[in-house]
Protein backbone atom coordinates (compact mmCIF):
# COMPACT_ATOMS: atom_id res chain seq x y z
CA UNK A 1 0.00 0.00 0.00
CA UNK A 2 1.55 3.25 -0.93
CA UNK A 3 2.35 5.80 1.49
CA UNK A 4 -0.72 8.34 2.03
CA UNK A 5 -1.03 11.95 2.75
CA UNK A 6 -2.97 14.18 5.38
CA UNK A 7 -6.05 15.51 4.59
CA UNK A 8 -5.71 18.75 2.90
CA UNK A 9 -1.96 18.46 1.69
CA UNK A 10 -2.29 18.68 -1.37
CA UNK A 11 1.40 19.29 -2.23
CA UNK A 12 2.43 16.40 -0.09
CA UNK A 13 4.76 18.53 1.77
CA UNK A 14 3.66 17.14 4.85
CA UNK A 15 2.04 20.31 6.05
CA UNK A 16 -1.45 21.06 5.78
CA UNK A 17 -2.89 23.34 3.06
CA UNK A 18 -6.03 25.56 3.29
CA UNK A 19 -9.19 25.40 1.16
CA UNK A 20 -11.94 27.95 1.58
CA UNK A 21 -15.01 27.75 -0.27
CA UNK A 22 -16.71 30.28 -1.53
CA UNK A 23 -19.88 30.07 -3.18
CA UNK A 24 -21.21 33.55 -3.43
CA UNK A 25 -17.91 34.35 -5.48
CA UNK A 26 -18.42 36.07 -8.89
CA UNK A 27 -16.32 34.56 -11.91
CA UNK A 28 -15.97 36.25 -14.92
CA UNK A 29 -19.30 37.99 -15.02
CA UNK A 30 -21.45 35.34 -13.75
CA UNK A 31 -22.11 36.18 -9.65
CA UNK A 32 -22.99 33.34 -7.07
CA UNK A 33 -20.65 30.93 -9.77
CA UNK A 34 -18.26 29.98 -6.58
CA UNK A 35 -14.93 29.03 -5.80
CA UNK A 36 -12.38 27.61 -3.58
CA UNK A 37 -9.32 29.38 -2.79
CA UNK A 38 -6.47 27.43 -2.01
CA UNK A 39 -3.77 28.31 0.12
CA UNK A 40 -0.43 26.38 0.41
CA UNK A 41 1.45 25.73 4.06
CA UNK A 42 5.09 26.58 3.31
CA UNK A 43 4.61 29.03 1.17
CA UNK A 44 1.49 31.37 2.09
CA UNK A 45 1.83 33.55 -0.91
CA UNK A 46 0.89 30.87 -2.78
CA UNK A 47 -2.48 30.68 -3.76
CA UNK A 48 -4.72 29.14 -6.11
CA UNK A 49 -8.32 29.55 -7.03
CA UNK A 50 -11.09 26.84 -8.16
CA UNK A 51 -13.64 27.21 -10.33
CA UNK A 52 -15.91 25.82 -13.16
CA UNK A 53 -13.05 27.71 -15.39
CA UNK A 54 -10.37 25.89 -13.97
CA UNK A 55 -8.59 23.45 -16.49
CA UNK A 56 -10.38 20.09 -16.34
CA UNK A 57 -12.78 21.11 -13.50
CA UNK A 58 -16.12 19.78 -15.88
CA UNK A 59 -18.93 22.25 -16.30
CA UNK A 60 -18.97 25.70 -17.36
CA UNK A 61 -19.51 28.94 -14.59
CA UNK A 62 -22.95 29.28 -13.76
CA UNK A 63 -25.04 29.94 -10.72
CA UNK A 64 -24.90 27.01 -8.98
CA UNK A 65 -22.29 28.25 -5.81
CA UNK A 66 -19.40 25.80 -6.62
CA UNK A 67 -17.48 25.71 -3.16
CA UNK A 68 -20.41 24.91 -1.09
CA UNK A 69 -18.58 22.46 0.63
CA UNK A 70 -15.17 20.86 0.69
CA UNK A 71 -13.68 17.47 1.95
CA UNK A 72 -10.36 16.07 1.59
CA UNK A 73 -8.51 12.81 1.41
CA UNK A 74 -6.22 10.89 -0.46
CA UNK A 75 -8.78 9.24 -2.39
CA UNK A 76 -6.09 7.86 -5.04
CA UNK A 77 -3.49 6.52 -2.43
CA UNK A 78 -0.67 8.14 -4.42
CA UNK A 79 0.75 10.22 -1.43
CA UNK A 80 -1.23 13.92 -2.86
CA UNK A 81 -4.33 14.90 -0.50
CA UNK A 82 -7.07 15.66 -2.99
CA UNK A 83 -9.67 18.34 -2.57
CA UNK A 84 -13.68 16.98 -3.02
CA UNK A 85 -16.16 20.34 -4.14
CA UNK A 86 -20.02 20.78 -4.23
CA UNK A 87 -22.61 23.08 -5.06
CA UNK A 88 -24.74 24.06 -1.96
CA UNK A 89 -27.81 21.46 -1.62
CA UNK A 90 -30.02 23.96 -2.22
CA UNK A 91 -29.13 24.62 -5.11
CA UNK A 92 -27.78 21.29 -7.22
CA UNK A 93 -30.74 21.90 -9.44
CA UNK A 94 -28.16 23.85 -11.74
CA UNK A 95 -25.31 21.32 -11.83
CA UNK A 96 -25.71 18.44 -9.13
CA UNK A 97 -22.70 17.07 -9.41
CA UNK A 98 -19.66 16.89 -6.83
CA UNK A 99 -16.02 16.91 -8.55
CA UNK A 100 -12.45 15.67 -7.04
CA UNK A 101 -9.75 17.59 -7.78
CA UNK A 102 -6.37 15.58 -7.62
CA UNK A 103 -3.64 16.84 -5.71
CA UNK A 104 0.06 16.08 -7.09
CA UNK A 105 3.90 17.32 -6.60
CA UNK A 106 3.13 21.20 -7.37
CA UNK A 107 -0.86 21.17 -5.81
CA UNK A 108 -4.12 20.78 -6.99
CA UNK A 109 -3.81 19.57 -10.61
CA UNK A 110 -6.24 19.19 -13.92
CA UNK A 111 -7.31 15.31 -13.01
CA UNK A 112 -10.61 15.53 -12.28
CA UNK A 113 -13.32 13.22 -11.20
CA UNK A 114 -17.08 13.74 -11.62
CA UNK A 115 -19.70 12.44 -9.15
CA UNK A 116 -22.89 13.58 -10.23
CA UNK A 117 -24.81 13.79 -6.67
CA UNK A 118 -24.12 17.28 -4.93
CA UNK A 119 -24.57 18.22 -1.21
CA UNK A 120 -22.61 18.37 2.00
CA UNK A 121 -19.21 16.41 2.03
CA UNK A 122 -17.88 14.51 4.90
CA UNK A 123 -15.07 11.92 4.80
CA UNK A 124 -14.89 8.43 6.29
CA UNK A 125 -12.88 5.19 5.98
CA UNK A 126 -15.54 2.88 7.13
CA UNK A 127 -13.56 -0.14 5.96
CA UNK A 128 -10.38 1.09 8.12
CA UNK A 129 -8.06 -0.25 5.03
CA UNK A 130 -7.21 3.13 4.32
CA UNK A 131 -9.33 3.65 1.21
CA UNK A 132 -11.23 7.00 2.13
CA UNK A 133 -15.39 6.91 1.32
CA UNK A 134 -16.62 10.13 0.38
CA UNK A 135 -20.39 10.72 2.24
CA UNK A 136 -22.60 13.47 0.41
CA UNK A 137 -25.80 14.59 2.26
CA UNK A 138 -28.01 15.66 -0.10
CA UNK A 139 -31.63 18.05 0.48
CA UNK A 140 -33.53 14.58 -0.20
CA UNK A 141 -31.19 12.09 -0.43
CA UNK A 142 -27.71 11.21 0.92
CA UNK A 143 -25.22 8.70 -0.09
CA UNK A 144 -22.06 7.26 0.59
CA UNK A 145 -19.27 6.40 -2.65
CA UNK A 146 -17.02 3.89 -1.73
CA UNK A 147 -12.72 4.79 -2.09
CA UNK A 148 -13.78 6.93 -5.25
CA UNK A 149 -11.01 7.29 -7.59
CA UNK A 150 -10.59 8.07 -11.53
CA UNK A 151 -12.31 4.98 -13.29
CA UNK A 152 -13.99 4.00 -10.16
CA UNK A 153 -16.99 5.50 -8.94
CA UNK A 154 -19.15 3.05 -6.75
CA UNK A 155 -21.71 4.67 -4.30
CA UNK A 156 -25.60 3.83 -2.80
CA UNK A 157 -27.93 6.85 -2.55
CA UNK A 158 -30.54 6.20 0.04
CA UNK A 159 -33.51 8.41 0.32
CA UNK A 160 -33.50 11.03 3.86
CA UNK A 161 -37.58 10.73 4.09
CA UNK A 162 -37.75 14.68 4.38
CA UNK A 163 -36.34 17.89 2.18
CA UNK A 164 -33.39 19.90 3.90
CA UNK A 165 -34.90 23.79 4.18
CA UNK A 166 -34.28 26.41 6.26
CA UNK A 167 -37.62 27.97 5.08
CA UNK A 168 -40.07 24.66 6.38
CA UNK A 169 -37.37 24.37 9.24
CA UNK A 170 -36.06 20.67 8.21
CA UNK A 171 -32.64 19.78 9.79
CA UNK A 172 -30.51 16.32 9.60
CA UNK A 173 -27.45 15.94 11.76
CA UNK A 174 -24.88 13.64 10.16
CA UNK A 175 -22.41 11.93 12.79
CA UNK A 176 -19.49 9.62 11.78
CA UNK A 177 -18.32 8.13 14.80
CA UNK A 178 -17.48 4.66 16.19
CA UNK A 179 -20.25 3.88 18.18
CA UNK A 180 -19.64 0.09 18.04
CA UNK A 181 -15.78 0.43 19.81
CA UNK A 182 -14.37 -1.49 16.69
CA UNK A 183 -12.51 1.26 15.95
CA UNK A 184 -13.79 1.47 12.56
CA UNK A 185 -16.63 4.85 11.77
CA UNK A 186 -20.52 4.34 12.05
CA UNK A 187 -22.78 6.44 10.28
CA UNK A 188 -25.73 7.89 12.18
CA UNK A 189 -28.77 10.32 10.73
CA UNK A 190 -31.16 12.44 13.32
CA UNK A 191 -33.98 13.74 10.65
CA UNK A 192 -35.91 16.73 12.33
CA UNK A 193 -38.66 17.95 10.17
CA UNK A 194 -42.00 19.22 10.81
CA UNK A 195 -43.34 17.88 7.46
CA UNK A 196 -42.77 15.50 4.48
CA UNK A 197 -42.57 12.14 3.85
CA UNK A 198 -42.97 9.76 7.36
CA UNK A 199 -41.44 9.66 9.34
CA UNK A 200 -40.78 13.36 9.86
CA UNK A 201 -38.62 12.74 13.16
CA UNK A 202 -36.09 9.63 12.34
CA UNK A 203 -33.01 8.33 13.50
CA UNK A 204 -30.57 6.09 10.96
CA UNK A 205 -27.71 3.82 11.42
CA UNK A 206 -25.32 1.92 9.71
CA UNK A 207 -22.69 -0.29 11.19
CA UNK A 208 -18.85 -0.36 9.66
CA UNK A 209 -17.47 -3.10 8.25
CA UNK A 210 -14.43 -4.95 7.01
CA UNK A 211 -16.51 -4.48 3.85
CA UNK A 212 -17.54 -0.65 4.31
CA UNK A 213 -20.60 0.47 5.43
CA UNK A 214 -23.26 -1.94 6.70
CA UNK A 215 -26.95 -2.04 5.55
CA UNK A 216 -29.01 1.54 7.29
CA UNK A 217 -31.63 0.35 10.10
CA UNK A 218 -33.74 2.66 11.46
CA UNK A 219 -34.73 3.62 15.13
CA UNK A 220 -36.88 4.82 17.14
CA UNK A 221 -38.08 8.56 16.41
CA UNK A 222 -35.94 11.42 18.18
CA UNK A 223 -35.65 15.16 17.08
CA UNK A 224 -32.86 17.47 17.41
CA UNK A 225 -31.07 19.08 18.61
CA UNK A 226 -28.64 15.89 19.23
CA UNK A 227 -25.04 15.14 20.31
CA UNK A 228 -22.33 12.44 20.29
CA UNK A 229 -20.71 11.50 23.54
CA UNK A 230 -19.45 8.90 25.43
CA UNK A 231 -22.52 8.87 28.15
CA UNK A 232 -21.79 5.74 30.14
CA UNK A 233 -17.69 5.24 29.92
CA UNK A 234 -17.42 2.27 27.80
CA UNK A 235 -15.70 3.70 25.14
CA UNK A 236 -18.01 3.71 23.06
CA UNK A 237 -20.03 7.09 21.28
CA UNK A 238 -23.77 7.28 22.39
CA UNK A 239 -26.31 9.65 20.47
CA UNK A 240 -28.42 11.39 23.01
CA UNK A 241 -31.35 13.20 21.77
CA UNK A 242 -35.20 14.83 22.39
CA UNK A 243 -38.45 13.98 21.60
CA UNK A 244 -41.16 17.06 22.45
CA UNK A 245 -43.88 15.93 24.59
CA UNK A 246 -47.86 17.41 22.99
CA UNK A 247 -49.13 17.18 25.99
CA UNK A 248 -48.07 20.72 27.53
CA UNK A 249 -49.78 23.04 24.36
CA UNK A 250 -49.32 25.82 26.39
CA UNK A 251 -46.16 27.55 27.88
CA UNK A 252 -41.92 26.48 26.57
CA UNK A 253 -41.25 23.05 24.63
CA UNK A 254 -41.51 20.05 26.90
CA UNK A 255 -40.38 16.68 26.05
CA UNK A 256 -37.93 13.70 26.75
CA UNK A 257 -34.35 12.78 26.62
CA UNK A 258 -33.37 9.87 24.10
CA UNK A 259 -30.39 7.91 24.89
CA UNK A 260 -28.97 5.35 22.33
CA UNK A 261 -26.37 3.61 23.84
CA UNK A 262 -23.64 2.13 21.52
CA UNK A 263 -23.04 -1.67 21.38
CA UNK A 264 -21.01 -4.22 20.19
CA UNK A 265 -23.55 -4.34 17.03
CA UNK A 266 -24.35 -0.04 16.90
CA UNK A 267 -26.76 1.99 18.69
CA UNK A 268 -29.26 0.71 20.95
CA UNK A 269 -33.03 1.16 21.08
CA UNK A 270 -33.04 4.15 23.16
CA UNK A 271 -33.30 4.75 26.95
CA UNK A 272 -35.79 7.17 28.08
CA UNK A 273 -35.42 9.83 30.44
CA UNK A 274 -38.24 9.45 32.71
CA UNK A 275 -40.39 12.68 32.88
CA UNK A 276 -41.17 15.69 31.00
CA UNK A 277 -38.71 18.93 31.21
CA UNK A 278 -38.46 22.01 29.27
CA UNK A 279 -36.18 21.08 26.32
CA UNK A 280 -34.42 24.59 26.99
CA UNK A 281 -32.63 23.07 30.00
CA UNK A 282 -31.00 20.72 28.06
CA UNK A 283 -26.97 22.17 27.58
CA UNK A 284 -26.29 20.00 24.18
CA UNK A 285 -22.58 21.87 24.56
CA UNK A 286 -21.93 20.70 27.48
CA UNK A 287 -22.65 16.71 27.32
């Protein structure tokens, strides 16, 4: 197995490099087009700037905010970090695709890959065989593409159940952790939505595998807002969220606290909090 870089070194200087998106950036005369200015650890003067005009970036600038978000790994294994782009969710209707840009000796090169699914990026190695899966949440679906590289693009898109929108006030938290204490990443969803398709409040999982991520489960309902932490000290992550109670109509939100306990085999059906409580005395920061 070749040698493999850091996230975000795309040089392979051993020193981490800086990508900033930004997806309300004008280029040429088209505004909201996007970028994603790069700039390089040793040498800070150094900069270079993404775009839908870049030499083999596919595509051509439009308004689609290229540089919504930005992952990195080595997704080619040949010792280059390489820098993964999207559009915002919200707006993939213009060109929903996600591209990989190829790091190399002197930076970010012209190899390109296409993915054409566009949304928030994350990165995770659910395998751990150090072949980096790329995880895109979409505003209706999400998927996860397995050690994408040029000639290789292998993924499952799985529906979310609701639409992502700030303006009907639908929210789902994405958390990569290792909630079975194999030391490999588990993928878990907390849908909050107050309509769409049932359920409106879910939670997802999917275990990680020697073979990469596991088939997605669901559990019982919770809403956010949610966290990660290790509630019980075995080592293993827990996902603790609420559930608002109907039965107070008037007055502040009143509801339960959800604990799903990690296990050997992923999260547990969760433990209830006994009693009602006003959900603003829950401190998510501070569990």
């Amino acid at each position: 197995m070749k040698w493999r870089a850091w996230a975000f070194d795309f040089n392979g200087d051993g020193l981490r490099d800086q990508a900033v998106g930004k997806p309300e950036a004008k280029v040429g005369t088209v505004p909201y087009a996007g970028t994603v200015v790069v700039t390089y650890g040793r040498n800070k003067r150094k900069k270079q700037v993404i775009s839908r005009a870049s030499k083999g970036v596919p595509g051509k600038p439009g308004a689609d905010a290229f540089g919504g978000s930005v992952a990195s790994a080595d997704f080619d294994r040949d010792g280059f970090a390489d820098l993964a782009v999207s559009v915002r969710p919200e707006w993939d209707g213009f060109s929903p695709d996600t591209v990989i840009v190829y790091g190399g000796r002197k930076g970010l090169t012209s190899r390109t890959l296409r993915i054409l699914f566009a949304g928030d990026l994350a990165v995770a190695d659910f395998a751990k065989d150090g072949r980096p899966d790329l995880v895109v949440l979409g505003d209706e679906e999400w998927g996860v593409f397995q050690n994408p590289r040029r000639g290789h693009v292998r993924g499952a898109r799985h529906e979310l159940g609701v639409t992502r929108s700030l303006e009907f006030h639908t929210d789902v938290r994405l958390y990569l952790k290792d909630f079975s204490g194999d030391g490999r990443p588990d993928l878990a969803l907390v849908n909050n939505a107050s309509e769409g398709v049932p359920p409106f409040h879910a939670v997802r999982f999917a275990l990680g595998t020697a073979r990469g991520l596991g088939a997605v489960r669901s559990l019982a309902a919770a809403e956010n807002p949610s966290a990660v932490r290790d509630v019980n000290g075995d080592g293993r992550r827990d996902l603790v969220a609420t559930r608002s109670s109907d039965d107070a109509p008037y007055g502040p939100p009143s509801g339960e606290l959800l604990v799903y306990l990690g296990a050997p085999t992923g999260l547990k059906a969760p433990v209830t909090a006994p009693g009602a409580f006003p959900l603003a005395d829950v401190d998510f920061s501070a569990l």
